[in-house]
N, C-alpha and C. Protein backbone atom coordinates (compact mmCIF):
# COMPACT_ATOMS: atom_id res chain seq x y z
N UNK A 1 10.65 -7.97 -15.04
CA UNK A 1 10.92 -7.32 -13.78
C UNK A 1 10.36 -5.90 -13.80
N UNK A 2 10.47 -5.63 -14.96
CA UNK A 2 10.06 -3.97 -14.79
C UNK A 2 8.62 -3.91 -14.99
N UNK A 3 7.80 -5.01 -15.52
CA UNK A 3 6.15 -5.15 -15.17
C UNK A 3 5.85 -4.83 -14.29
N UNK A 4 6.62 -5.56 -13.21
CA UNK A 4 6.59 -5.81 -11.86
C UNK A 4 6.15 -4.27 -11.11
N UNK A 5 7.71 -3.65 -11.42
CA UNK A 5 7.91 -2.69 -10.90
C UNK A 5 6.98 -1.31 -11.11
N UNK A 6 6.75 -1.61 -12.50
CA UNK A 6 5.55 -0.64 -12.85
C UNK A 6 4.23 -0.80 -12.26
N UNK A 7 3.88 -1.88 -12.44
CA UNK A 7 2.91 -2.23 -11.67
C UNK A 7 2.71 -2.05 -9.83
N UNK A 8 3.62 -2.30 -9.07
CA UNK A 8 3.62 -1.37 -7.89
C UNK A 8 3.29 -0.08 -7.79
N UNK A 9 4.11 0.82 -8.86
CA UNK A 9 4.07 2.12 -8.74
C UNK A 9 2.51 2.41 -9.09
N UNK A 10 2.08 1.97 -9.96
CA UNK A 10 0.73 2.01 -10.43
C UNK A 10 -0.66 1.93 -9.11
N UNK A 11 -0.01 0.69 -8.71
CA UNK A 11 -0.47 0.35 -7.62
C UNK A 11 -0.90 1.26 -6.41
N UNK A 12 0.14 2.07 -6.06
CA UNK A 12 0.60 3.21 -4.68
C UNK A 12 0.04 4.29 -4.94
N UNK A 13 -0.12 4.54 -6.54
CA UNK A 13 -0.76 5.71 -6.68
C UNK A 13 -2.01 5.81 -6.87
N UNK A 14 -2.44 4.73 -7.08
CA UNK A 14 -3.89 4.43 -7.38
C UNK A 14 -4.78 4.25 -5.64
N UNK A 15 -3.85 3.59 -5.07
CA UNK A 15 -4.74 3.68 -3.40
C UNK A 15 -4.11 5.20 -3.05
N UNK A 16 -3.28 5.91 -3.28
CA UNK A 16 -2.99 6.82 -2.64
C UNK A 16 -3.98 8.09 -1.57
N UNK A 17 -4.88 8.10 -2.77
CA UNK A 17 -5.74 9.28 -2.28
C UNK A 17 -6.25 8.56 -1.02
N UNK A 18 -6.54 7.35 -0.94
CA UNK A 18 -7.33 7.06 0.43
C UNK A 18 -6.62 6.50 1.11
N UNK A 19 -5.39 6.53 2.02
CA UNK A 19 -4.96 5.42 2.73
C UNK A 19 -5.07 6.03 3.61
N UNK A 20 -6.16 7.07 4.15
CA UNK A 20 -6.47 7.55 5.27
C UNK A 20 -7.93 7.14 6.21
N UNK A 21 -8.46 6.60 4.61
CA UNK A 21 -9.79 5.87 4.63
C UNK A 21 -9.81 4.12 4.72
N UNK A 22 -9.18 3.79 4.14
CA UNK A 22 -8.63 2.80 4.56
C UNK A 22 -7.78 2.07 5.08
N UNK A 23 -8.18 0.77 5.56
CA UNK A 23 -6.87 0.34 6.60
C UNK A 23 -5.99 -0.77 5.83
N UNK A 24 -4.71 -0.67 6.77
CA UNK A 24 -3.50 -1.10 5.96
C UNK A 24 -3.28 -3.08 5.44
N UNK A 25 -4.99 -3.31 5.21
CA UNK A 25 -5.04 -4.47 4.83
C UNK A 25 -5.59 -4.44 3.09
N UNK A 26 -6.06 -3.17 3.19
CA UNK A 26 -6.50 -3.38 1.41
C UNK A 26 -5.13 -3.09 1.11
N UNK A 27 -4.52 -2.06 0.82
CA UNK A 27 -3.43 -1.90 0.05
C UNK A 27 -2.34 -2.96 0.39
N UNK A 28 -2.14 -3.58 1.40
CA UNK A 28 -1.51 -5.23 1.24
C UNK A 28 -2.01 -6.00 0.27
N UNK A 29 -3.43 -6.11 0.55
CA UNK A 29 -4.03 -7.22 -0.74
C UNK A 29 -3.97 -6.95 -1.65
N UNK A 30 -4.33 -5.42 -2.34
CA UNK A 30 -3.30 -5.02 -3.92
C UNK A 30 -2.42 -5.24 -4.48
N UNK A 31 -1.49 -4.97 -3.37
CA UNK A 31 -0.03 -5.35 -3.43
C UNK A 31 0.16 -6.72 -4.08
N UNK A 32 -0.17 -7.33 -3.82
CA UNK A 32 -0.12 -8.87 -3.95
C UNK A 32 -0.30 -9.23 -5.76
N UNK A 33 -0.71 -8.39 -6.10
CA UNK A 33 -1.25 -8.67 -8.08
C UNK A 33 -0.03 -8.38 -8.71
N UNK A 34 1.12 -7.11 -7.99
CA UNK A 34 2.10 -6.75 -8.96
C UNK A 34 2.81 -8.38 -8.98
N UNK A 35 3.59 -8.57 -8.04
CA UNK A 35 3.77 -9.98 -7.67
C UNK A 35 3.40 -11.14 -8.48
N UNK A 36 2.28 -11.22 -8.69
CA UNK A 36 1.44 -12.27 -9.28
C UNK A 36 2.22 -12.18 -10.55
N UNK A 37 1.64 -10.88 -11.26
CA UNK A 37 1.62 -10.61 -12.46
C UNK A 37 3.37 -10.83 -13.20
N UNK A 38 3.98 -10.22 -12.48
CA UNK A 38 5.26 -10.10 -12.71
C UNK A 38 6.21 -11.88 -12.46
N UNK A 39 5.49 -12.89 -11.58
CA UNK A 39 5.89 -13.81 -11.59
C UNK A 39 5.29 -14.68 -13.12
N UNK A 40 4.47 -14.31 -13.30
CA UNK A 40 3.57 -15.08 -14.43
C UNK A 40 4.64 -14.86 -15.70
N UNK A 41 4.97 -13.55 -16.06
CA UNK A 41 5.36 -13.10 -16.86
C UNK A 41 6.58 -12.78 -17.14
N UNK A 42 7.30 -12.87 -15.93
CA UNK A 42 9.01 -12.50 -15.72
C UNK A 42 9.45 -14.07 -15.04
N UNK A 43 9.20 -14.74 -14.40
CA UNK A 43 9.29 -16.06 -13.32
C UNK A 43 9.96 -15.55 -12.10
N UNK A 44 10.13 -16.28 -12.01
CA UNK A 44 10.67 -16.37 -9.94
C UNK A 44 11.52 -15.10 -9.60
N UNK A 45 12.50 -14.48 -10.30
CA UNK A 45 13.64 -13.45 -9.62
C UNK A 45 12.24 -12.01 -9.53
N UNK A 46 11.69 -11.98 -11.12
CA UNK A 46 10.92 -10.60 -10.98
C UNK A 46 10.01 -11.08 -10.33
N UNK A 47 9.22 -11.66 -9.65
CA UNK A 47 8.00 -11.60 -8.79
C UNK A 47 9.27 -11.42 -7.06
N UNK A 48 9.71 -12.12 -7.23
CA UNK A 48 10.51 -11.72 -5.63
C UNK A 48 11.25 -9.82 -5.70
N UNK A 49 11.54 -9.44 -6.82
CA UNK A 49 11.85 -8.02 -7.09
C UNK A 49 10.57 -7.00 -6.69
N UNK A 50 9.39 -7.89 -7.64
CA UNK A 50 8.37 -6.72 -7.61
C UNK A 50 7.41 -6.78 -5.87
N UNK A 51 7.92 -8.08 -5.06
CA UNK A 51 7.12 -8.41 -3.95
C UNK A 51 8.22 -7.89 -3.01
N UNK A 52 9.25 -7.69 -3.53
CA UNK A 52 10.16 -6.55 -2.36
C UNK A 52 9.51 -5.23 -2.31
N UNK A 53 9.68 -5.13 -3.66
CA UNK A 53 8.95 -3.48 -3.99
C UNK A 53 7.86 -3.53 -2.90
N UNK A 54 6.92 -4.25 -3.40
CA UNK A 54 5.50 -4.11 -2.52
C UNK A 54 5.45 -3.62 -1.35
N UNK A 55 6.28 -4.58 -0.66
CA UNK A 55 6.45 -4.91 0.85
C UNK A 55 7.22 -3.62 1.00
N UNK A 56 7.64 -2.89 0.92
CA UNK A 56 8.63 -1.46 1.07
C UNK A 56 7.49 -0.19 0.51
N UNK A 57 6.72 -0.40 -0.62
CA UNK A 57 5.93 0.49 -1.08
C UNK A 57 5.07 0.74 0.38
N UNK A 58 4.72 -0.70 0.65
CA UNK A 58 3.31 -0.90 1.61
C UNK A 58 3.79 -0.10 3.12
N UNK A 59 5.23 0.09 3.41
CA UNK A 59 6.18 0.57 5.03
C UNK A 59 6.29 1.58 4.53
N UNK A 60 6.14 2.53 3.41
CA UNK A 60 6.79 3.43 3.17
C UNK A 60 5.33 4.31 2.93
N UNK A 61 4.76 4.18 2.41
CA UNK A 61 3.48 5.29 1.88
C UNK A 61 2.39 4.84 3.08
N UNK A 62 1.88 3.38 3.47
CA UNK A 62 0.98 3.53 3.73
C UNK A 62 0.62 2.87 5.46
N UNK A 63 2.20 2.92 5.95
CA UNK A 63 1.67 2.40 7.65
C UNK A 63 2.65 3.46 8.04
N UNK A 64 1.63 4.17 9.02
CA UNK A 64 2.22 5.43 9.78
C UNK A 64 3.23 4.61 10.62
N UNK A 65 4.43 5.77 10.84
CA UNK A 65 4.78 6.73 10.34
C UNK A 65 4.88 6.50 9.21
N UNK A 66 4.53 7.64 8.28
CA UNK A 66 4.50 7.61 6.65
C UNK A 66 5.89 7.80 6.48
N UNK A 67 6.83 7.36 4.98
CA UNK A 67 7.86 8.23 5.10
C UNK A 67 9.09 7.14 5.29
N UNK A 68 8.83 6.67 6.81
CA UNK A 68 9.86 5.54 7.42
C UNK A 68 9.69 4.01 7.40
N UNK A 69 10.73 3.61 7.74
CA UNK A 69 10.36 2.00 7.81
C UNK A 69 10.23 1.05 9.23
N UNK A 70 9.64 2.61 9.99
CA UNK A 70 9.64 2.47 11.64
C UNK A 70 7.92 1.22 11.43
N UNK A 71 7.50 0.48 11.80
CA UNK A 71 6.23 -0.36 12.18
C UNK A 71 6.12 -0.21 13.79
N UNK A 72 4.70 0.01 14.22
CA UNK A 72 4.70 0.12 15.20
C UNK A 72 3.65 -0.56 16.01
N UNK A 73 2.61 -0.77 15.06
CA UNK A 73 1.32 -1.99 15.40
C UNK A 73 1.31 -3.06 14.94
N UNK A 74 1.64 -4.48 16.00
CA UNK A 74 1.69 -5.39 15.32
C UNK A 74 0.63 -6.19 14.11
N UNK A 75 -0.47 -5.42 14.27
CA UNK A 75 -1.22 -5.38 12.85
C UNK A 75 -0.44 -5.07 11.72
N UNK A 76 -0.20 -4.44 11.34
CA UNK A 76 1.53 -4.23 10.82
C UNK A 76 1.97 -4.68 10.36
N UNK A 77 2.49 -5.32 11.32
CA UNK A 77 3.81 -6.39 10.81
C UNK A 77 3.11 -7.22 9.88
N UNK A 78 2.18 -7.94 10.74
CA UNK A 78 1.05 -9.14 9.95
C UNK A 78 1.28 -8.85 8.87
N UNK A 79 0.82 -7.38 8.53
CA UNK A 79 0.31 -6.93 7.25
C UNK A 79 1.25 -6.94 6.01
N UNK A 80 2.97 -7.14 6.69
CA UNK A 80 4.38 -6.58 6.17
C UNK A 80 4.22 -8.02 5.19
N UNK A 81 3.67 -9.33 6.37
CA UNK A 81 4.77 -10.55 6.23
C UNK A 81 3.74 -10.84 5.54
């Protein structure tokens, strides 16, 4: 679980510098490896732990409003689910 979790954080900080340059479909598809990784290696509870993380990392740093867990383009959402 804590692969998982590390691996998100790793994740957020590593797209960080650009999520102004890019749009909120790469750092979804990143997202998606902590998940992977953490299911491979932890099974089913830590990949659903580290794919919460994601999905909250992804509302929180990188779809304006920054910060909140307000969504406001349904591109968005897509991007949430």
């Amino acid at each position: 679980m804590a692969v998982g979790l590390a691996l998100v954080g790793l994740c957020v900080l590593a797209l960080l510098p650009g999520r102004t340059s890019v749009t909120v479909a790469t750092p979804a598809l990143v997202l998606v490896a902590p998940g992977l990784v953490a299911g491979l290696l932890g099974g089913r509870v830590a990949a659903v732990v580290a794919a919460a993380a994601a999905a909250l990392a992804l509302d929180l740093v990188f779809i304006e409003p920054y910060g909140t867990l307000d969504v406001h383009l349904v591109d968005d959402v897509v991007a949430l689910l």
